[in-house]
C-alpha atoms as a PDB file:
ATOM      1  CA  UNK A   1      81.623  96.165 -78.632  1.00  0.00           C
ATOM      2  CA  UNK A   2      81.812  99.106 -76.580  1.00  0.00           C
ATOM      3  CA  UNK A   3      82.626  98.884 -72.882  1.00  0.00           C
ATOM      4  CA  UNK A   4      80.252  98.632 -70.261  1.00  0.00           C
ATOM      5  CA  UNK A   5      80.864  99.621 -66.340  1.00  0.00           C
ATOM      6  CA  UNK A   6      78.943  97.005 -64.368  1.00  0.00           C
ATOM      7  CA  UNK A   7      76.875  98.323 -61.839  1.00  0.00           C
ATOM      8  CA  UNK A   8      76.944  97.148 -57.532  1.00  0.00           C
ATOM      9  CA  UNK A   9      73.701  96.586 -56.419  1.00  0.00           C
ATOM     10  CA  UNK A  10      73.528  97.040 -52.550  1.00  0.00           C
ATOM     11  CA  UNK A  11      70.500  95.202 -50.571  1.00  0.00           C
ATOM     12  CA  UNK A  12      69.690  95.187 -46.720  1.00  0.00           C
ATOM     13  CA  UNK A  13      72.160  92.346 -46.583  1.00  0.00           C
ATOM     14  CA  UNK A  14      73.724  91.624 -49.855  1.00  0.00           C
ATOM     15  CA  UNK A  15      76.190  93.329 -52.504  1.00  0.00           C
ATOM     16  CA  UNK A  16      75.744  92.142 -56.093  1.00  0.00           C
ATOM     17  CA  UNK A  17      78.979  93.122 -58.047  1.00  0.00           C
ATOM     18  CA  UNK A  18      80.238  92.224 -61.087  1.00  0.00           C
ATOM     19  CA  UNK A  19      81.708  88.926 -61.859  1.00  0.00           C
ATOM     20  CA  UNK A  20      85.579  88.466 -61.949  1.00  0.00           C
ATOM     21  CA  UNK A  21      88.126  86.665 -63.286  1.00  0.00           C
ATOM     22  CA  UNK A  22      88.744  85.725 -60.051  1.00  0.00           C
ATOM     23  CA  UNK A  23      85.377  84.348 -59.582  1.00  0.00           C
ATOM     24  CA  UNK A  24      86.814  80.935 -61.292  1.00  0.00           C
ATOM     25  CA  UNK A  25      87.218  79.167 -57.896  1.00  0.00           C
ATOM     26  CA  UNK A  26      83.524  79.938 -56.805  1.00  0.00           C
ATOM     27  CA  UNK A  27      82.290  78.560 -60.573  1.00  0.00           C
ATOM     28  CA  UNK A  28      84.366  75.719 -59.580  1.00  0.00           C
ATOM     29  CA  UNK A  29      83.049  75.170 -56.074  1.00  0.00           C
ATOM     30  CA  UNK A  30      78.967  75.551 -56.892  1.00  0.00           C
ATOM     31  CA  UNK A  31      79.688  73.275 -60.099  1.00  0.00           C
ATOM     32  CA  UNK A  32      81.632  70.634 -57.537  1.00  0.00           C
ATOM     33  CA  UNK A  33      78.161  70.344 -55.063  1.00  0.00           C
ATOM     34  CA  UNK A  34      75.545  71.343 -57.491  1.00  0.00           C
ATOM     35  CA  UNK A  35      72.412  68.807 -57.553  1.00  0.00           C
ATOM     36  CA  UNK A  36      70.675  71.694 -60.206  1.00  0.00           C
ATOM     37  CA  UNK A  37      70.326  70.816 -63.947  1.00  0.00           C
ATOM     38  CA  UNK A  38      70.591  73.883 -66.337  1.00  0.00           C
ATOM     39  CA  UNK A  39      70.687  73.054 -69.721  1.00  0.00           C
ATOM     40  CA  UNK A  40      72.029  70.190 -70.181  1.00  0.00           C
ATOM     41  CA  UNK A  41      74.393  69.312 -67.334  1.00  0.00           C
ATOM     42  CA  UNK A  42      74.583  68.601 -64.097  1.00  0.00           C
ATOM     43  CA  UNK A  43      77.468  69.811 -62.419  1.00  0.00           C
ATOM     44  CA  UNK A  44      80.793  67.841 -63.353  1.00  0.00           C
ATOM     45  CA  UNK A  45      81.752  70.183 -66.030  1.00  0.00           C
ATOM     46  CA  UNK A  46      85.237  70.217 -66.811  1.00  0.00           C
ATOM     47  CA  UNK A  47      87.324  73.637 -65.655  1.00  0.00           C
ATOM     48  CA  UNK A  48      87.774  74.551 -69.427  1.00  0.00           C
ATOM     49  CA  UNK A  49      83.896  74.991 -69.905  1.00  0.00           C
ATOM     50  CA  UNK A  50      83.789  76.613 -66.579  1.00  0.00           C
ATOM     51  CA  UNK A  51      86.197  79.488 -67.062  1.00  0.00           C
ATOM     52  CA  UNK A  52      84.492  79.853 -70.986  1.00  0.00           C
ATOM     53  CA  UNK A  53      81.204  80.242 -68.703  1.00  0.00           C
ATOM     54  CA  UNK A  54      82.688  82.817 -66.578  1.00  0.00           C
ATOM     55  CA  UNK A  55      84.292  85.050 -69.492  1.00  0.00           C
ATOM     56  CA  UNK A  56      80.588  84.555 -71.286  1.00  0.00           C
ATOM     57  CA  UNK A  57      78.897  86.018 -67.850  1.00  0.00           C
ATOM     58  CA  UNK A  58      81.758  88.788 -68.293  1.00  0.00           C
ATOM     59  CA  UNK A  59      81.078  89.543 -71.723  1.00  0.00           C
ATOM     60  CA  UNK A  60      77.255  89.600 -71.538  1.00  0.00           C
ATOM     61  CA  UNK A  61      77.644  93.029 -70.183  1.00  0.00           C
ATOM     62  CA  UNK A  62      79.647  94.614 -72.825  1.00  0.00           C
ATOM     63  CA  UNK A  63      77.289  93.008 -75.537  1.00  0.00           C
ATOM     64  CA  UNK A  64      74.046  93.279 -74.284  1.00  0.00           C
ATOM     65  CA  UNK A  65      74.152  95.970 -71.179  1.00  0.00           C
ATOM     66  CA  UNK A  66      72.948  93.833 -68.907  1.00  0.00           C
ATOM     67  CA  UNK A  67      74.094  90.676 -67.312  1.00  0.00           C
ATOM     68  CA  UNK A  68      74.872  88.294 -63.961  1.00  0.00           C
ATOM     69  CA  UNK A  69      76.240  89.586 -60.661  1.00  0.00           C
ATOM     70  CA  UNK A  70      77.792  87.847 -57.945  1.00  0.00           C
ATOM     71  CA  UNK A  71      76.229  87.833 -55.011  1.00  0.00           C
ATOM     72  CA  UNK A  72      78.189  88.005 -51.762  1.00  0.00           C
ATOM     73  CA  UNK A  73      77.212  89.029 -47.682  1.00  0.00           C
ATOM     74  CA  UNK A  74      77.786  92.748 -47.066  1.00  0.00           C
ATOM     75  CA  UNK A  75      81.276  93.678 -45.839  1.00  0.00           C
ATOM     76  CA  UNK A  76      82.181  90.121 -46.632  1.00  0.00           C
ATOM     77  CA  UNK A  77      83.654  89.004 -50.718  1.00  0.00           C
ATOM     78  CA  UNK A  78      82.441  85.552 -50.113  1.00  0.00           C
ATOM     79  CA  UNK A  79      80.560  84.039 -53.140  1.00  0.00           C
ATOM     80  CA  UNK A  80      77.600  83.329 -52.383  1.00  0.00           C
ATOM     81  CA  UNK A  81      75.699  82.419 -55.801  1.00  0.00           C
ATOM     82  CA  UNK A  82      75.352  85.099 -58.324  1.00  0.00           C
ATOM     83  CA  UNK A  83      71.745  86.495 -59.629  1.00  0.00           C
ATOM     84  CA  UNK A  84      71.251  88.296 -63.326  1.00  0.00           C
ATOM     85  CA  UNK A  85      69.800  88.700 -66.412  1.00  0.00           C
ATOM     86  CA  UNK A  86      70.842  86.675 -69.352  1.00  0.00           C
ATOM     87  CA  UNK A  87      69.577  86.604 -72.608  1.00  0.00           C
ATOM     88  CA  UNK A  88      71.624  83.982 -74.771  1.00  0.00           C
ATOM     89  CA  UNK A  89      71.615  84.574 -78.860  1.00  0.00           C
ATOM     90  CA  UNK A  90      69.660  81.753 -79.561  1.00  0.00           C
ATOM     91  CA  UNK A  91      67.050  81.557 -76.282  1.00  0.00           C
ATOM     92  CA  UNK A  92      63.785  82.870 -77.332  1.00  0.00           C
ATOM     93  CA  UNK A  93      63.537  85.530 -74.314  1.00  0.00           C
ATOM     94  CA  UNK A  94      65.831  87.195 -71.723  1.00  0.00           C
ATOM     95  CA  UNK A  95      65.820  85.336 -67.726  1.00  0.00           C
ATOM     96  CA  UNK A  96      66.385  86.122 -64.520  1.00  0.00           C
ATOM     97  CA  UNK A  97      68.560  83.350 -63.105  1.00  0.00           C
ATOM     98  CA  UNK A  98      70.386  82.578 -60.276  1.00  0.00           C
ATOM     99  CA  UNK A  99      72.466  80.456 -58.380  1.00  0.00           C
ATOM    100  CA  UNK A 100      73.178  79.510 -54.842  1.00  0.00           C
ATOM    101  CA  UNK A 101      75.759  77.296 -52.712  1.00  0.00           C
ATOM    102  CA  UNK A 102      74.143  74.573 -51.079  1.00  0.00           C
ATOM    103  CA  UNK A 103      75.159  76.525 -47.933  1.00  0.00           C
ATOM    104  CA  UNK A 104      73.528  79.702 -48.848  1.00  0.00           C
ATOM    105  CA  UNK A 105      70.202  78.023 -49.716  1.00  0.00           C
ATOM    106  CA  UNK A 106      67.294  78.393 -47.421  1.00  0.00           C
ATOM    107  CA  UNK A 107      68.252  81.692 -46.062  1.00  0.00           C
ATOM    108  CA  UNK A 108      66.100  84.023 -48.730  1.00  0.00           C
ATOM    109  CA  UNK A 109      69.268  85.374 -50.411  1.00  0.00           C
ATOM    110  CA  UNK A 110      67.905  84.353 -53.602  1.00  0.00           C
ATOM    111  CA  UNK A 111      64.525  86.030 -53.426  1.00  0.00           C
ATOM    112  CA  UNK A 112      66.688  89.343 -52.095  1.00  0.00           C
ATOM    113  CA  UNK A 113      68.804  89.014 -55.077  1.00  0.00           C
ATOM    114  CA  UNK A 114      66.348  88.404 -57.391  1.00  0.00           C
ATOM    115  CA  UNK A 115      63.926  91.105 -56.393  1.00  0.00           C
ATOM    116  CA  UNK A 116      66.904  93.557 -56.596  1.00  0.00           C
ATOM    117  CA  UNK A 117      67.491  92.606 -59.924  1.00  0.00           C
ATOM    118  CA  UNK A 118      64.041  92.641 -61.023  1.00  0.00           C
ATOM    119  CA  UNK A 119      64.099  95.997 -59.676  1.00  0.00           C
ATOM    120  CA  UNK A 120      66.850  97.446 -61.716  1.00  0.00           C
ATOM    121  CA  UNK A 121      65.668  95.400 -65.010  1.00  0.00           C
ATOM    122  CA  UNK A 122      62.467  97.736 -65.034  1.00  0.00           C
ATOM    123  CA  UNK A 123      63.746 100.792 -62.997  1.00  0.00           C
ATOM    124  CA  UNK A 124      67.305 101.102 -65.056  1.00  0.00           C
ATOM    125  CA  UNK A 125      66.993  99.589 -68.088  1.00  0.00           C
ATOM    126  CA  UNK A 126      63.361 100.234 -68.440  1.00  0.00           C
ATOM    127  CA  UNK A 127      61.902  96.835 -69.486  1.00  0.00           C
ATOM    128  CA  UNK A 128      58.191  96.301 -70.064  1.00  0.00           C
ATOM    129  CA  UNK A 129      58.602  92.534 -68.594  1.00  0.00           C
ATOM    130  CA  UNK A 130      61.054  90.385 -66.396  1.00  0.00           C
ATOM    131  CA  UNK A 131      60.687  87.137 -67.142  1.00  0.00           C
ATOM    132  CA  UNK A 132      62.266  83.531 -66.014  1.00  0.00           C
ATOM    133  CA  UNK A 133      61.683  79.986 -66.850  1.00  0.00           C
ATOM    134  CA  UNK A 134      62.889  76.986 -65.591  1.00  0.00           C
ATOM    135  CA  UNK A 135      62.619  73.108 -66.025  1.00  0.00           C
ATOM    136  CA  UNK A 136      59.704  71.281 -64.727  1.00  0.00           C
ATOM    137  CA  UNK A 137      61.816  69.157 -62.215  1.00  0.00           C
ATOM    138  CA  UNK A 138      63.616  72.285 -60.520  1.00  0.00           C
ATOM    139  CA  UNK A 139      60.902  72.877 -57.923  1.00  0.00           C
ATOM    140  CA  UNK A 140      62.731  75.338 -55.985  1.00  0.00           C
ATOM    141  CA  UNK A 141      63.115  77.509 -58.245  1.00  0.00           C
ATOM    142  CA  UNK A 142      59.418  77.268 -59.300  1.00  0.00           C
ATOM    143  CA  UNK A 143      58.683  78.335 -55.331  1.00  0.00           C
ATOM    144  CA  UNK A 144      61.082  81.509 -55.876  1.00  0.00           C
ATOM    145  CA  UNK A 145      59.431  82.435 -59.116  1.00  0.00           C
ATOM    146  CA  UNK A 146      56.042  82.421 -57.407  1.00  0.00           C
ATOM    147  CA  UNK A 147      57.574  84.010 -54.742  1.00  0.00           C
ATOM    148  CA  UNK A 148      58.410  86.901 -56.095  1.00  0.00           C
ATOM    149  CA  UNK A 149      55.355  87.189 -57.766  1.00  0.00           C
ATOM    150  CA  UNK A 150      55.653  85.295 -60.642  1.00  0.00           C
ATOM    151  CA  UNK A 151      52.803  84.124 -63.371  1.00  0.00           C
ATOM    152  CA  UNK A 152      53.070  81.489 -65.951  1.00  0.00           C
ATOM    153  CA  UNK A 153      52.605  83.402 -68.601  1.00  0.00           C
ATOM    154  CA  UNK A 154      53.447  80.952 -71.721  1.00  0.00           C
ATOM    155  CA  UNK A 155      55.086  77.441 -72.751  1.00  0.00           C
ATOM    156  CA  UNK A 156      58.040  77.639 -74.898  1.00  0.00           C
ATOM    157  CA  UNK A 157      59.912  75.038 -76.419  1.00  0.00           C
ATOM    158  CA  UNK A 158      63.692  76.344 -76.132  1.00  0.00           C
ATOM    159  CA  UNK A 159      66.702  75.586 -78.376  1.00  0.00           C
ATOM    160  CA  UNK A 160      67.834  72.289 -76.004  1.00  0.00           C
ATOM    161  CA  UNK A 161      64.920  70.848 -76.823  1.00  0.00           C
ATOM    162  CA  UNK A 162      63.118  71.199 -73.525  1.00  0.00           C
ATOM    163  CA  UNK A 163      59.603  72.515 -72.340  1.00  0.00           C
ATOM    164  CA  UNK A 164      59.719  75.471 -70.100  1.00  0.00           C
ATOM    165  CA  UNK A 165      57.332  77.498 -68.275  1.00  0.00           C
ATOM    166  CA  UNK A 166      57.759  81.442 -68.521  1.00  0.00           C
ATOM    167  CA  UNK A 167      56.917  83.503 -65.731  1.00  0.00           C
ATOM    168  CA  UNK A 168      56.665  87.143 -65.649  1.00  0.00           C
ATOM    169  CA  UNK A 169      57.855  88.686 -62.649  1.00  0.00           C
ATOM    170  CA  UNK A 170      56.421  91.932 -61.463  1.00  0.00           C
ATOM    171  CA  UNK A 171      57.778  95.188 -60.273  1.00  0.00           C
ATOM    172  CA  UNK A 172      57.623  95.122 -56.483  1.00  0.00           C
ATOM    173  CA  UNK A 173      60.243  98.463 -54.768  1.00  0.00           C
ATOM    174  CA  UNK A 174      62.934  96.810 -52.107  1.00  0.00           C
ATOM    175  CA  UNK A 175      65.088  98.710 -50.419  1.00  0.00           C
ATOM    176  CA  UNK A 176      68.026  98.659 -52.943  1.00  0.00           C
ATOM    177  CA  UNK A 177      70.454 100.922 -54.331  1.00  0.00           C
ATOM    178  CA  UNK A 178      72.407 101.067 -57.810  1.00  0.00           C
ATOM    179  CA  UNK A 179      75.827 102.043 -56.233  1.00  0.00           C
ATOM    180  CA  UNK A 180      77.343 102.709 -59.713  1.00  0.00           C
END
């Protein structure tokens, strides 16, 4: 593994940095109030599997090159979700995913996150495609794929056994910078 220097994204009202140790009390708070299934879980996980999440979304960087950030107001460290690019060993494709406090929802940070990312997926790292998929069930983020842009581009059966749609997300310029 060789080491990899995250970069902060900067957006007309959000900084993306890399996640921290120290980030354990916000993985703690949105998995105490979230009503969102991913995977196979809903919330309630147990602080062991938490802080083995958070060193995961740490390491995905130094693996891969490319990973989550956590998102937070300008001027302001508050955790507000975080927004990335995973791409675990046995998923069939990479994702943009996110996640918000219940707080934070509603506001568009997500879709400003999100579009920065996209951004510096194709700009940066030079991908051909961006793509995401979600369950069925999670409607909202359906609305922010298709927000962004998104188009069903394919039905894959993924390795927990459940039916996703993937969008591809296309490259649409925001006023963001890579402050590396």
């Amino acid at each position: 593994m060789t080491s990899h220097i995250i970069p902060t994204l900067v957006t007309k009202r959000l900084i993306l940095r890399g996640p921290r140790l120290s980030d354990l009390a916000a993985y703690k708070a949105f998995n105490n109030v979230s009503d969102v299934k991913v995977g196979n879980y809903r919330g309630g996980r147990p602080e062991p599997e938490l802080s083995e999440r958070l060193g995961q979304d740490i390491a995905h960087w130094t693996v891969k090159g490319f990973g989550m950030w956590i998102m937070c107001l300008k001027d302001q460290d508050v955790v507000l979700g975080g927004a990335g690019l995973c791409y675990p060993d046995n998923w069939p494709s990479h994702e943009l995913t996110w996640w918000l406090m219940p707080d934070a929802r509603g506001q568009g940070f997500a879709t400003e996150a999100s579009q920065a990312v996209i951004d510096w997926a194709y700009d940066i790292k030079g991908w051909p495609v961006v793509e995401t998929h979600m369950r069925d069930e999670n409607q909202p983020a359906r609305r922010l794929a298709v927000r962004l842009g998104g188009k069903i581009t394919r039905r894959d059966t993924f390795p927990d056994g459940v039916k996703r749609d993937v969008f591809a997300l296309p490259r649409r310029r925001m006023d963001c910078k890579d402050n590396t």
